[in-house]
N, C-alpha and C. Protein backbone atom coordinates (compact mmCIF):
# COMPACT_ATOMS: atom_id res chain seq x y z
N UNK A 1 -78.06 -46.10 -82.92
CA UNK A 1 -78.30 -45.81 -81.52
C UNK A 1 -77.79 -44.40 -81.21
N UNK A 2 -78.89 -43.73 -80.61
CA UNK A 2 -78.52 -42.08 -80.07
C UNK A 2 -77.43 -42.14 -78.87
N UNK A 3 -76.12 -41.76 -79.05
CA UNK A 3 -75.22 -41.41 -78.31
C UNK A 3 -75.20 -40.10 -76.89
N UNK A 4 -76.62 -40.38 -75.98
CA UNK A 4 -76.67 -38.90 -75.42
C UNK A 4 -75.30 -38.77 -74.22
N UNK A 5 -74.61 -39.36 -73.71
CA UNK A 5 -74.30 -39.56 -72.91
C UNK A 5 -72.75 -40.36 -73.47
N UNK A 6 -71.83 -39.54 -73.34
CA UNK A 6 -70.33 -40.47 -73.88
C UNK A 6 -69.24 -40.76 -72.77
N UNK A 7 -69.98 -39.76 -71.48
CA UNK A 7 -69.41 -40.68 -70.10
C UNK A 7 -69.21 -40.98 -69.15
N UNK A 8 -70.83 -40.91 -69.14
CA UNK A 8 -71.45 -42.12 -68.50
C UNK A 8 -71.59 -43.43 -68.64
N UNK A 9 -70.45 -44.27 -68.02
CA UNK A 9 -70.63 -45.71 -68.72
C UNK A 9 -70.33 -46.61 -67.28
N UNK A 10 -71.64 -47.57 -67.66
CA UNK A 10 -71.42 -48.76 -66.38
C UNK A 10 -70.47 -49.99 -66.96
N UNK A 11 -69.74 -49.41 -66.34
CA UNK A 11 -68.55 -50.87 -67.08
C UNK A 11 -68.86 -52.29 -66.84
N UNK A 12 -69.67 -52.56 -65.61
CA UNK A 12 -69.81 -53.81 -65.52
C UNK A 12 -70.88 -54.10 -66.49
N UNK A 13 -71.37 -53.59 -67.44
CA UNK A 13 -72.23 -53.51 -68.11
C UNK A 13 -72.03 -53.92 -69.54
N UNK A 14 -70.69 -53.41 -69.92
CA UNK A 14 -69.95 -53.34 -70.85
C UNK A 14 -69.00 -54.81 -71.40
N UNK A 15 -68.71 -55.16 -72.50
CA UNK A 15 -67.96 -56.29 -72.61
C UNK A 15 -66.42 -56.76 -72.42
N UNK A 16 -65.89 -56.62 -71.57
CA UNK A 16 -64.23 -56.22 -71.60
C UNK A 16 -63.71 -57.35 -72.72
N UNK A 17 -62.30 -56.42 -73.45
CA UNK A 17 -61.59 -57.07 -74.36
C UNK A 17 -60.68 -57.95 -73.82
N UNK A 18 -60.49 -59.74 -73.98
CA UNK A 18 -59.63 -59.95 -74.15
C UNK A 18 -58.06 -59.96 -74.48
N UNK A 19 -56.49 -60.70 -74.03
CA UNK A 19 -56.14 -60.92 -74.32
C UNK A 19 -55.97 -61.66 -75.41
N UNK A 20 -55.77 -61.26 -76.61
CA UNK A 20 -55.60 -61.91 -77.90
C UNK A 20 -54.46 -62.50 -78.83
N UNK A 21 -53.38 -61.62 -78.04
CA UNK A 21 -52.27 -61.80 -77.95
C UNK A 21 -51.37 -60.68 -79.08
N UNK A 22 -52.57 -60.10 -79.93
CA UNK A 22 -52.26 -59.11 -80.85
C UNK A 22 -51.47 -57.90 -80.75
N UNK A 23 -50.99 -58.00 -79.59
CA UNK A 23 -50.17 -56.66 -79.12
C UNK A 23 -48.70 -57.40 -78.35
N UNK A 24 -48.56 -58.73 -78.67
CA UNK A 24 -47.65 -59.11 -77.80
C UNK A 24 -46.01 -58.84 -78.71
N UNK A 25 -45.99 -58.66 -79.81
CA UNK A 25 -44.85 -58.47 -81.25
C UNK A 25 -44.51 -56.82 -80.83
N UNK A 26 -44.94 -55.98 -80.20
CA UNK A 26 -44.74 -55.00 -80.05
C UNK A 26 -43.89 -54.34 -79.09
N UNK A 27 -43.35 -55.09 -77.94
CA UNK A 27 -42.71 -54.56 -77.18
C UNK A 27 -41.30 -54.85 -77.33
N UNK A 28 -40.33 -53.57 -77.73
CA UNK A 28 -39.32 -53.64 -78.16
C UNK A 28 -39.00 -53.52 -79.80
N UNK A 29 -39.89 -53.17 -80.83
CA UNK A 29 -40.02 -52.80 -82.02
C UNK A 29 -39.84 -51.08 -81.97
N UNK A 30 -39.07 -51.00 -82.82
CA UNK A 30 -38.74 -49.43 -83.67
C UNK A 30 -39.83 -49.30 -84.27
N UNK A 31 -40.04 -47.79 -83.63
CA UNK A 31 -41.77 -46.94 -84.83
C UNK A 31 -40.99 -46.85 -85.71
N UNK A 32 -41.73 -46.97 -87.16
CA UNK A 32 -41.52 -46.47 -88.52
C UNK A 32 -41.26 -45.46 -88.41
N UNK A 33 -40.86 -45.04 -89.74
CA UNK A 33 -40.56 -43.46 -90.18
C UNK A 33 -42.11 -42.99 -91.00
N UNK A 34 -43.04 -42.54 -90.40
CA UNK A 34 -44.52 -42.59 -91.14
C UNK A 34 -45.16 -41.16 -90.42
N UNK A 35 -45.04 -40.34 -90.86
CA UNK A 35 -45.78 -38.91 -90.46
C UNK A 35 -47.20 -38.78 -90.40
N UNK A 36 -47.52 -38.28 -89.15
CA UNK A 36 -48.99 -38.59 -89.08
C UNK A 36 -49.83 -36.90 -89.35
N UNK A 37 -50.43 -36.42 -89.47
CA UNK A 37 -51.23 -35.67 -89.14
C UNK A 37 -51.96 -35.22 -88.03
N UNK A 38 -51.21 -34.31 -87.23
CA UNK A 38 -52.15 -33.96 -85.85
C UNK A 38 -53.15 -33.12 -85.82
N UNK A 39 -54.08 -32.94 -85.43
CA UNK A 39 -54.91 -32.23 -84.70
C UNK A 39 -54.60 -30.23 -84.99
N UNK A 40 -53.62 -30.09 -84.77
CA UNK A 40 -53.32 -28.80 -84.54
C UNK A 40 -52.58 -28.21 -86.45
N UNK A 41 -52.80 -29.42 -87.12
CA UNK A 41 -52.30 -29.18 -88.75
C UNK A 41 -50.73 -29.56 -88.95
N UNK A 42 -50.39 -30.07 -88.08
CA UNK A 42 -48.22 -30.13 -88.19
C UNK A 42 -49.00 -31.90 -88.40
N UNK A 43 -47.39 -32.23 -89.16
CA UNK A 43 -47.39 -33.49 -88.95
C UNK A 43 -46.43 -33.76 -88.01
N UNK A 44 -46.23 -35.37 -87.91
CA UNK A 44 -45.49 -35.53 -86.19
C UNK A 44 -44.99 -37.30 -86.64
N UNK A 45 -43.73 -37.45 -86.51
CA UNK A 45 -43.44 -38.78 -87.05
C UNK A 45 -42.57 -39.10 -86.10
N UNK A 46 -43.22 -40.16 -85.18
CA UNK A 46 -42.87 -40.31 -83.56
C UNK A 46 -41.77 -40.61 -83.59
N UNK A 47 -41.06 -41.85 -84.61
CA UNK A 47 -39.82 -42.52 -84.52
C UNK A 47 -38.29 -40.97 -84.49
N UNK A 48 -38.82 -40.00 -84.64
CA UNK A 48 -37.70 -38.94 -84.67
C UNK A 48 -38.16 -38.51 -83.30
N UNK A 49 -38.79 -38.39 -82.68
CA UNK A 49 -38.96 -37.42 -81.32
C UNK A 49 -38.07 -38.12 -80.12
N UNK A 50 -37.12 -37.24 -79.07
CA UNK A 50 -36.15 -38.15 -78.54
C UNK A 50 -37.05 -37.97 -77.23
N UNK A 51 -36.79 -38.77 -76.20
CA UNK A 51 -37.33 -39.12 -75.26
C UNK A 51 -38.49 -39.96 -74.91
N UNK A 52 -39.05 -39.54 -73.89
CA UNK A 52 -40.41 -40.65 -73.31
C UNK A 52 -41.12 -40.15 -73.97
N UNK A 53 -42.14 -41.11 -74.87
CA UNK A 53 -43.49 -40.48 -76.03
C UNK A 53 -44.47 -41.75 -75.30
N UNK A 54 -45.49 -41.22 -74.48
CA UNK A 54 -46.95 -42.17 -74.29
C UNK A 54 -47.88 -41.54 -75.50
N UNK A 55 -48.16 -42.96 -76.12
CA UNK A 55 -49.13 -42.96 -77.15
C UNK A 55 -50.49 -43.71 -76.56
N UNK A 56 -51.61 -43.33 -76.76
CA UNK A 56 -52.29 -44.17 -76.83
C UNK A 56 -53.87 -44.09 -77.80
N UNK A 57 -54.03 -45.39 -78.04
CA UNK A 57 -54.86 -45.68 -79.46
C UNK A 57 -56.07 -46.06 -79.00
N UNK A 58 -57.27 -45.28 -79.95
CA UNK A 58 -58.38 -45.98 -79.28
C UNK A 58 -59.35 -46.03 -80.55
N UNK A 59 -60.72 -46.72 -80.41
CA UNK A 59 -60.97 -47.10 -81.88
C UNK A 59 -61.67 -46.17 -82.94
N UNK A 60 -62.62 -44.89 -81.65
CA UNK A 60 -63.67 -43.96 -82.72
C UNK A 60 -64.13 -43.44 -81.22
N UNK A 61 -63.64 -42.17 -81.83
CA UNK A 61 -64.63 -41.34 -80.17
C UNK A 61 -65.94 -41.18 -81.07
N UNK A 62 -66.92 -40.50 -80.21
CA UNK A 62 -68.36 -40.52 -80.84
C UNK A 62 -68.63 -38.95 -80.45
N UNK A 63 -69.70 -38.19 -81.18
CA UNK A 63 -70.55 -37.32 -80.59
C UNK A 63 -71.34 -36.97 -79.57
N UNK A 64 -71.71 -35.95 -78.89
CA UNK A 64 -73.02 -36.54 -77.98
C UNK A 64 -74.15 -36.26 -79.37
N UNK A 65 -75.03 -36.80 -79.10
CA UNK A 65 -76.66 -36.90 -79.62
C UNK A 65 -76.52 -37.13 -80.87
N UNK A 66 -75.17 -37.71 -81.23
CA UNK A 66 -75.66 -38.08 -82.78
C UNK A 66 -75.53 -39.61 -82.92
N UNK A 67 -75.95 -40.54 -83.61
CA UNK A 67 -75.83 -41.70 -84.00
C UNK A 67 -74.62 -42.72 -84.10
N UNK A 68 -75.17 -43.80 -83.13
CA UNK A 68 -73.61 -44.18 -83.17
C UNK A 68 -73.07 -44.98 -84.62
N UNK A 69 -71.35 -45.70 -84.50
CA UNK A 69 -71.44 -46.08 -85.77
C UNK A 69 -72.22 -47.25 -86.12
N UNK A 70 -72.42 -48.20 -85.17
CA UNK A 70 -73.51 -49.72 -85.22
C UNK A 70 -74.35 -49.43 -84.08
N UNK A 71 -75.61 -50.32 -83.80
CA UNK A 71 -76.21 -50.01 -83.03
C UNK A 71 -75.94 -50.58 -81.66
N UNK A 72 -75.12 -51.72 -81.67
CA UNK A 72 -74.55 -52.65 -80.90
C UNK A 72 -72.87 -52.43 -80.49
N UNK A 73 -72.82 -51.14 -80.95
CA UNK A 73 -71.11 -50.43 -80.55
C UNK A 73 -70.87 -50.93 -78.63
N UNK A 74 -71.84 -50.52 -78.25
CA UNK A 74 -71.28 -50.78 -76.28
C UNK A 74 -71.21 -52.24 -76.51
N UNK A 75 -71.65 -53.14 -77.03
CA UNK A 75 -71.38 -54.76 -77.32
C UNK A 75 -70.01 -55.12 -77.76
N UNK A 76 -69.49 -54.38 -78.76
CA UNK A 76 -68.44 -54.86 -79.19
C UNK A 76 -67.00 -54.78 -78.39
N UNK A 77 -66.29 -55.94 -77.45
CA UNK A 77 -65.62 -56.04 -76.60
C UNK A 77 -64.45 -55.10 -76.72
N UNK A 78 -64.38 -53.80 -76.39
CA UNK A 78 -63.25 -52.96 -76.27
C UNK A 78 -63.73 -51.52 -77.28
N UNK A 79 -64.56 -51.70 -77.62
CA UNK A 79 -65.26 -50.55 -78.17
C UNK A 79 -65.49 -49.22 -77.64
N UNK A 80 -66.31 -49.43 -76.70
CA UNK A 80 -66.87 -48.43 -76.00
C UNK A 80 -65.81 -47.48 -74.71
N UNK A 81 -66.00 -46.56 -74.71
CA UNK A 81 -64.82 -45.92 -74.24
C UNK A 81 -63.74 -44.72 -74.21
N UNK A 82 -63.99 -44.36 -75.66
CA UNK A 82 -62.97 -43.44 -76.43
C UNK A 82 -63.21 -42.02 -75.75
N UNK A 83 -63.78 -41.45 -75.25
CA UNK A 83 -63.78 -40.25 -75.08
C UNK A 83 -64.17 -40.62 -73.41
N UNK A 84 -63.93 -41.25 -72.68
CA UNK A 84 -63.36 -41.36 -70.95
C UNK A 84 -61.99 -41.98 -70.91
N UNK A 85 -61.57 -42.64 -72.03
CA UNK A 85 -60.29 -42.71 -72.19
C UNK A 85 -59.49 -41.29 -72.67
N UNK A 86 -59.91 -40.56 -73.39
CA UNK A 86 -59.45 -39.07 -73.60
C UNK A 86 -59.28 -38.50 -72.60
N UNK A 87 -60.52 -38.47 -72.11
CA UNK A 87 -60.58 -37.29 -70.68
C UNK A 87 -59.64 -37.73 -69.47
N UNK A 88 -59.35 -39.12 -69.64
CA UNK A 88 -58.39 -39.48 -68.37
C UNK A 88 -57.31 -39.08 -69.08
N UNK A 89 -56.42 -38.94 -70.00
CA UNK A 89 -55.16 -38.72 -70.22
C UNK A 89 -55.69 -37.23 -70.39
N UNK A 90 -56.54 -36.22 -70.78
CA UNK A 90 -56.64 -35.04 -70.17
C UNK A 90 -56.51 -34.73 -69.18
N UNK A 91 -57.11 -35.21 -68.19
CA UNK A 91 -57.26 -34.80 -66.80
C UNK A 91 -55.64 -35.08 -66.12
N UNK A 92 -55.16 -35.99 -66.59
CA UNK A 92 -53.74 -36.58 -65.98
C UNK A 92 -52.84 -36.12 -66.90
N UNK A 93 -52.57 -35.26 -67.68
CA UNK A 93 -51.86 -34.73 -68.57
C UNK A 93 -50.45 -34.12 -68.19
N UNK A 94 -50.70 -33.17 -66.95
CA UNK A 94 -49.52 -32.40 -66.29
C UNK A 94 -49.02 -33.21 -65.05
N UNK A 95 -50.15 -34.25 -65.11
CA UNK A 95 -48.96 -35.44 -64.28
C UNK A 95 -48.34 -36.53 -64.74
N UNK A 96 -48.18 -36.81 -66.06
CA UNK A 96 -48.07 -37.70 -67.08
C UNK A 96 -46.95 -37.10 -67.47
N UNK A 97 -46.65 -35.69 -67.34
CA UNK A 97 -45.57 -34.72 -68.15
C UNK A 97 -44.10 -34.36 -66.69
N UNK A 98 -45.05 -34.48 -65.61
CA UNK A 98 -44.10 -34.49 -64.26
C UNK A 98 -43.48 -36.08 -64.27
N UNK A 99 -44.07 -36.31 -64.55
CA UNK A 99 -43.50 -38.32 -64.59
C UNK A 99 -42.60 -38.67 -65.65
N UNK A 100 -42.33 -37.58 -66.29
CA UNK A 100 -41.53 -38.18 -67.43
C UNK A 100 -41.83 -38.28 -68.88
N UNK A 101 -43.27 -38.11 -69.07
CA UNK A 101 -43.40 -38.13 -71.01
C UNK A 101 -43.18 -36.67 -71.28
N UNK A 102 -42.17 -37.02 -72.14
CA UNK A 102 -42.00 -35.56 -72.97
C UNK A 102 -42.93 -35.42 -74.45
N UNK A 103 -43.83 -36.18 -74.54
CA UNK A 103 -45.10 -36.10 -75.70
C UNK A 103 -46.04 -36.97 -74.90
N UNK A 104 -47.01 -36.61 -75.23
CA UNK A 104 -48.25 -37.50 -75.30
C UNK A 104 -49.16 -37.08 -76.19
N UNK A 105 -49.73 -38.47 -76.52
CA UNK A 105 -50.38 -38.31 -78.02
C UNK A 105 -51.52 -38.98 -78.08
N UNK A 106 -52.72 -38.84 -78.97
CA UNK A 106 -53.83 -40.33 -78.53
C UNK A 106 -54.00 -40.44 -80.09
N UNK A 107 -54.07 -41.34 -81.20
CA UNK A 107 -54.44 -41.89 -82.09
C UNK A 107 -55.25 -42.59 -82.53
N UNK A 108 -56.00 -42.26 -83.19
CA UNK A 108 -57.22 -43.08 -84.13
C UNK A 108 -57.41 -42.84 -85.55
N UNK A 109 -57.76 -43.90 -86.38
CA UNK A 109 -58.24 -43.77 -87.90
C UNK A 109 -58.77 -42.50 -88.39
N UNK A 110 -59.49 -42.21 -87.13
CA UNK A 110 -60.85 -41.13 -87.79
C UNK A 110 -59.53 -40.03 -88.71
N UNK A 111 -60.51 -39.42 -89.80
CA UNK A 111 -59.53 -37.99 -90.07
C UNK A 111 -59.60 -36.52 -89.32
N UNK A 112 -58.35 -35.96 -89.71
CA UNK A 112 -58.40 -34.91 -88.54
C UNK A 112 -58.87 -34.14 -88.44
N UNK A 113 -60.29 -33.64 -89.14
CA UNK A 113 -61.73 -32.99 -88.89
C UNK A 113 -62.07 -33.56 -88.23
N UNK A 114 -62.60 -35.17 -88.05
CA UNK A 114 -63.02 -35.47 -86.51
C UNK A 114 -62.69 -35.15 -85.53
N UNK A 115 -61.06 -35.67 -85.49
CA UNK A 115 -60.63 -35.32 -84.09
C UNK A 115 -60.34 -34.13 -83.38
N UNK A 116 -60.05 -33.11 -84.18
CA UNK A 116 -60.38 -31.89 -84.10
C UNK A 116 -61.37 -31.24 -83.51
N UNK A 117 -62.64 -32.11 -83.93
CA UNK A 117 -63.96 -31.80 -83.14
C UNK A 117 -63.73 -31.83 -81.50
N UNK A 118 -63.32 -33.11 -81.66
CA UNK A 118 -63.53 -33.51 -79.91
C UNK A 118 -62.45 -33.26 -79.25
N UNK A 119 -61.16 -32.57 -79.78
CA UNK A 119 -60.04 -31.79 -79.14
C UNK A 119 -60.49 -30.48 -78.59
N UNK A 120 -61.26 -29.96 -79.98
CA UNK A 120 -61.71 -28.63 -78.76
C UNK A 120 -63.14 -28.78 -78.41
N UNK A 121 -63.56 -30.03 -78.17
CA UNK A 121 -64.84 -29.73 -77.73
C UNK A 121 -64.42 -30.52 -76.10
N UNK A 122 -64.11 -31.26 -76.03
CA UNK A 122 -63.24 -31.86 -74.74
C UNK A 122 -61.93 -30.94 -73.78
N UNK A 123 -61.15 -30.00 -74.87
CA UNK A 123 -61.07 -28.76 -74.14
C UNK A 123 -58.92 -29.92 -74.27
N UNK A 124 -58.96 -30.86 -74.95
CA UNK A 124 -57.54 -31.42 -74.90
C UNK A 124 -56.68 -30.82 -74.81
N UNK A 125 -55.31 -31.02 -74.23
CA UNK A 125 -54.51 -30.15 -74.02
C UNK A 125 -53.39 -30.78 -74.95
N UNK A 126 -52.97 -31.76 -75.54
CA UNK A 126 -52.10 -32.37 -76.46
C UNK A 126 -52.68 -32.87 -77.71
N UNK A 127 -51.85 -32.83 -78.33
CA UNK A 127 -52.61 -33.48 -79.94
C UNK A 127 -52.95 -34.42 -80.11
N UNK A 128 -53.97 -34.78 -80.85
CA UNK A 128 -54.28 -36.46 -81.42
C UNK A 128 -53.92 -36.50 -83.19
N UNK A 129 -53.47 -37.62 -83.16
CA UNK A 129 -52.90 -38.06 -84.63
C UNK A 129 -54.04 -39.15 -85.42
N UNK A 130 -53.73 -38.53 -86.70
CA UNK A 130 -54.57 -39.51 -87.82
C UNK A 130 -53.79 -40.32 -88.48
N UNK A 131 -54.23 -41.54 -88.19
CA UNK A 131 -53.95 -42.88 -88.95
C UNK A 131 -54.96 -43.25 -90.29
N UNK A 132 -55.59 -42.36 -90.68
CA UNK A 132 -56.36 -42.54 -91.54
C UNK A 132 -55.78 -43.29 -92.57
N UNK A 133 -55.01 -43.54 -93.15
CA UNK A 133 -54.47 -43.95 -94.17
C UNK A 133 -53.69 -45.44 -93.39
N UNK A 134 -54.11 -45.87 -92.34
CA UNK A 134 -53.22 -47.29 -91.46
C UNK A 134 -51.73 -47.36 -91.86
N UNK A 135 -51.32 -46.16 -92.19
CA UNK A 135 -49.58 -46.44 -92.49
C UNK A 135 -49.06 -47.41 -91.21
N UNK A 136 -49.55 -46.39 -90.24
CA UNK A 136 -48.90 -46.55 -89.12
C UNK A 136 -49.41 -47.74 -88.35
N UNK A 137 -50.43 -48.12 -88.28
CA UNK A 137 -51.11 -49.23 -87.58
C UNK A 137 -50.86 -50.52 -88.88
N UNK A 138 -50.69 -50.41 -90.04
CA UNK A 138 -49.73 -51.38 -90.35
C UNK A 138 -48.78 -51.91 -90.68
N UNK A 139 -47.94 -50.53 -90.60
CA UNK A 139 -46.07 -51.02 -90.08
C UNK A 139 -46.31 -51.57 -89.20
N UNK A 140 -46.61 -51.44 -87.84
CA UNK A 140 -46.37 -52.19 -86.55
C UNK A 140 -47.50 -53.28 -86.63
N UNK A 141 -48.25 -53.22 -87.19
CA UNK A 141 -49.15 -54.49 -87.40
C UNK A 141 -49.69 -54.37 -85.55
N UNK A 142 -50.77 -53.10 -85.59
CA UNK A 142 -51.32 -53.13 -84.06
C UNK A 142 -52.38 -53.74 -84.52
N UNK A 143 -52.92 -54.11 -83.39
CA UNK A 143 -54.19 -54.85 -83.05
C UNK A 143 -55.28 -53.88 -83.69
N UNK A 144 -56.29 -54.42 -84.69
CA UNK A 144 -57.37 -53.81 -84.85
C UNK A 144 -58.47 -54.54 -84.98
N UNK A 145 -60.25 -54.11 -85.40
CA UNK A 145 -60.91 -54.58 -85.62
C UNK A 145 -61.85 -54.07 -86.69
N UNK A 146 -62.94 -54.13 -87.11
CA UNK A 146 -63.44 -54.35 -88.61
C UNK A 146 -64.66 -53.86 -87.99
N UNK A 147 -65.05 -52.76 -87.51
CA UNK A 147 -66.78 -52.53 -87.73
C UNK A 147 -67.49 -51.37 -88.99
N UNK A 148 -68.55 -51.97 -89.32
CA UNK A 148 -69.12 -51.09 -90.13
C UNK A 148 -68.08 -50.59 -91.51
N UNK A 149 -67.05 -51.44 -92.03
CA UNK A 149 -66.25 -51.38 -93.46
C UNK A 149 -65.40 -50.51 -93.10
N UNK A 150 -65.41 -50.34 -91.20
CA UNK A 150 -64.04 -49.45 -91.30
C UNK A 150 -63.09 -50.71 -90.73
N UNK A 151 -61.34 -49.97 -90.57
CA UNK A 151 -60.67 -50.26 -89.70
C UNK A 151 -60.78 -49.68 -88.36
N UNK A 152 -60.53 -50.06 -87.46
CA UNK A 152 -60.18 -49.17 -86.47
C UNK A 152 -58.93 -50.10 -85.42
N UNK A 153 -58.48 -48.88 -84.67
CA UNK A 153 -57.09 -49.65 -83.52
C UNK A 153 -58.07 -50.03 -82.59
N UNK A 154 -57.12 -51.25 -82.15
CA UNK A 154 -58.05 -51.55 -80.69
C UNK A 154 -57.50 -50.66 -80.02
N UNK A 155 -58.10 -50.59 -78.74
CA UNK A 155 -57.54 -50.07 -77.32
C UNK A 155 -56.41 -50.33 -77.06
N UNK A 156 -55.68 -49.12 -76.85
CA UNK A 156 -54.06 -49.79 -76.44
C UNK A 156 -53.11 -48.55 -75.68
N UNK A 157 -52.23 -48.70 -75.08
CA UNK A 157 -51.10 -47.36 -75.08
C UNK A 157 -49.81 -47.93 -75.06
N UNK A 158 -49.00 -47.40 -75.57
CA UNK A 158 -47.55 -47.40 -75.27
C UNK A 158 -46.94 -46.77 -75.01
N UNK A 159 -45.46 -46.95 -74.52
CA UNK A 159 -44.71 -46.29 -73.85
C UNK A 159 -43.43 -46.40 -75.05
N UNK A 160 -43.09 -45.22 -75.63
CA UNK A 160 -41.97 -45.37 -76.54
C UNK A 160 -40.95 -44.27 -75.67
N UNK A 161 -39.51 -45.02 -75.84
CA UNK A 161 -38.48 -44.47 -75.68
C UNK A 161 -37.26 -44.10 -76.74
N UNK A 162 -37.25 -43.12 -77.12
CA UNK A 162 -36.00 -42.54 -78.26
C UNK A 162 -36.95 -43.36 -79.35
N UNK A 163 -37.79 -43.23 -79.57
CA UNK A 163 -38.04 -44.65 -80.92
C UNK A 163 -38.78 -45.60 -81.17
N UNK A 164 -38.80 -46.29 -79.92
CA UNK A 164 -38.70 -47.56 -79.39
C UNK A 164 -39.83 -47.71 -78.45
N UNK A 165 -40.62 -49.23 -79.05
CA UNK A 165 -41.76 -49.23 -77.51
C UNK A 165 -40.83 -50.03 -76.53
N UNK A 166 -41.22 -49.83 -75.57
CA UNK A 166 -40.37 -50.06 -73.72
C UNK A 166 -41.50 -50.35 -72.85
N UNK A 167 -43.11 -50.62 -73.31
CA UNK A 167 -43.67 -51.12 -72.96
C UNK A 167 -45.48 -50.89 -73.04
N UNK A 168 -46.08 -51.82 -73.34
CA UNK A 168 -47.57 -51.93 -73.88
C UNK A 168 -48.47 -52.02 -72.81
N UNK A 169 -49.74 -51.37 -73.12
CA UNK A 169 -50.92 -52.07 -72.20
C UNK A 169 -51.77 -52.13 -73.36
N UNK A 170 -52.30 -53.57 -73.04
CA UNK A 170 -53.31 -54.34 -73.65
C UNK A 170 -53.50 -55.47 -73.05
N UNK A 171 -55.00 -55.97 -72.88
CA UNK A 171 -56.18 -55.03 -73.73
C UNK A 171 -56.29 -54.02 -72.52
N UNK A 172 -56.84 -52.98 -72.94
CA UNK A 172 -56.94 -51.75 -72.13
C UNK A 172 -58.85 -52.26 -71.38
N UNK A 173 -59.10 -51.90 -70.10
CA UNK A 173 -60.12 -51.85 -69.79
C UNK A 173 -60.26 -51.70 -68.22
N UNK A 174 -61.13 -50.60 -67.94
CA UNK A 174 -61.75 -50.07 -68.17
C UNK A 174 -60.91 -48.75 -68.53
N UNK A 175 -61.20 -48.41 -69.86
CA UNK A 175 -60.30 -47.23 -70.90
C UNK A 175 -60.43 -45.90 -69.92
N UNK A 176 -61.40 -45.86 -69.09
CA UNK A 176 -61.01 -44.75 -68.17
C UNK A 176 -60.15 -44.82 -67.03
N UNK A 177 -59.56 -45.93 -66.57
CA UNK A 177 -58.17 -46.36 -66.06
C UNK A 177 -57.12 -46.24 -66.77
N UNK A 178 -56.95 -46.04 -68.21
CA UNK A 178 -56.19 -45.94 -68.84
C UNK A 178 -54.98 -44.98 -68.41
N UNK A 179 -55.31 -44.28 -68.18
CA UNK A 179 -54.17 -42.85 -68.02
C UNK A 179 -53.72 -43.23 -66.18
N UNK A 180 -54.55 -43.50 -65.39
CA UNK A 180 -53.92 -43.77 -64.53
C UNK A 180 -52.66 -45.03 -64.74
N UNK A 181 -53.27 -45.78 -65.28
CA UNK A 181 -52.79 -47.07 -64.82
C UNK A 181 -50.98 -46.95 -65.98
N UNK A 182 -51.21 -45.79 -66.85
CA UNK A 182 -49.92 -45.31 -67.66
C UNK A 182 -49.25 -44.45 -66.42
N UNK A 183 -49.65 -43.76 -65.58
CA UNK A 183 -48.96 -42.46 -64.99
C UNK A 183 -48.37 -43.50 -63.83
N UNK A 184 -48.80 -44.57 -62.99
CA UNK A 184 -48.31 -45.98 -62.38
C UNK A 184 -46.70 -46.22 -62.65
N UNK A 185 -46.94 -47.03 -64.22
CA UNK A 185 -45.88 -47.25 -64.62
C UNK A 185 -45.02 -46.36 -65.28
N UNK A 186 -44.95 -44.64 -65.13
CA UNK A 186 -44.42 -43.91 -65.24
C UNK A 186 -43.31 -43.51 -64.30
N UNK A 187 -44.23 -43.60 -62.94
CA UNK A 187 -43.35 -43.41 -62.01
C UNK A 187 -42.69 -44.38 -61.02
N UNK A 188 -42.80 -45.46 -61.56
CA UNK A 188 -42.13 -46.85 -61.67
C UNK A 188 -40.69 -47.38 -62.29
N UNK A 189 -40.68 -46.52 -63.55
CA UNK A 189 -40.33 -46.88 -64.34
C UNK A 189 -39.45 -44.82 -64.64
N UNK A 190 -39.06 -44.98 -64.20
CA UNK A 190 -38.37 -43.43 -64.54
C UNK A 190 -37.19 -43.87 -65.80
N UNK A 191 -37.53 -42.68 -66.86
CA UNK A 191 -36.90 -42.95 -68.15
C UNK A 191 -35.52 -42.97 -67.51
């Protein structure tokens, strides 16, 4: 399926993800010691960074006009999304950083030639990290799913403190609420 359009999306249209319960082991677990690969060529191994770190995971941003990865991707419940979930923690970035995160980060499988693409083609202002290798998505054993012989993370964000998650959203939907509904419990929740 031709991807012309990555966001523009009628959500009521779309399948929202369940509670599965796959993210419920996570709140209050220490990140590993597992170095990721960002975007900008540094690696970045969250469990050392001190303060408020919002992460959030999403499964495969896409291109415009090129092919998606199945043809039935907007079907698959929590799929669709990845790049209006970007653009909201773009767009909310320097208010995400007034609220208290001293990092923010977005993570996916893809490797970091992909994401790279859509960092400067989206114009991002923070790095995204590669899990390509699932070190990291299976130390913490996050929620994922199986399309097309890949892995990928489900939809998710957290809120890590010194280390430490201090609190999850899942299932994420609609992923372009995402960043609001983090910058909420930001200023709710003052580190």
């Amino acid at each position: 399926m031709n991807q012309p359009n990555l966001m523009g999306v009628d959500w009521s249209t779309i399948p929202a993800p369940v509670d599965d319960g796959a993210a419920k082991h996570l709140k209050g677990t220490a990140i590993p010691a597992v170095a990721l690969r960002a975007t900008d060529g540094s690696s970045v191994t969250l469990s050392s960074l001190s303060g408020r770190v919002v992460l959030f995971a999403y499964p495969r941003t896409g291109e415009p006009g090129k092919i998606g990865l199945v043809d039935d991707w907007d079907m698959i419940p929590g799929a669709r999304g990845c790049t209006p979930q970007t653009c909201s923690f773009r767009d909310l970035f320097k208010d995400l950083k007034e609220a208290g995160a001293q990092h923010v980060f977005g993570i996916s499988t893809q490797d970091t030639d992909y994401q790279r693409e859509m960092v400067e083609r989206l114009h991002v202002p923070f790095q995204v990290l590669s899990d390509s290798d699932l070190a990291l998505t299976r130390a913490l054993n996050l929620p994922t799913m199986d399309v097309a012989g890949l892995t990928l993370i489900k939809r998710l964000a957290l809120i890590i403190d010194n280390g430490k998650i201090t609190h999850v959203f899942y299932p994420v939907f609609p992923p372009d609420r995402n960043a609001g509904d983090v910058l909420e419990w930001l200023q709710a929740n003052p580190a």
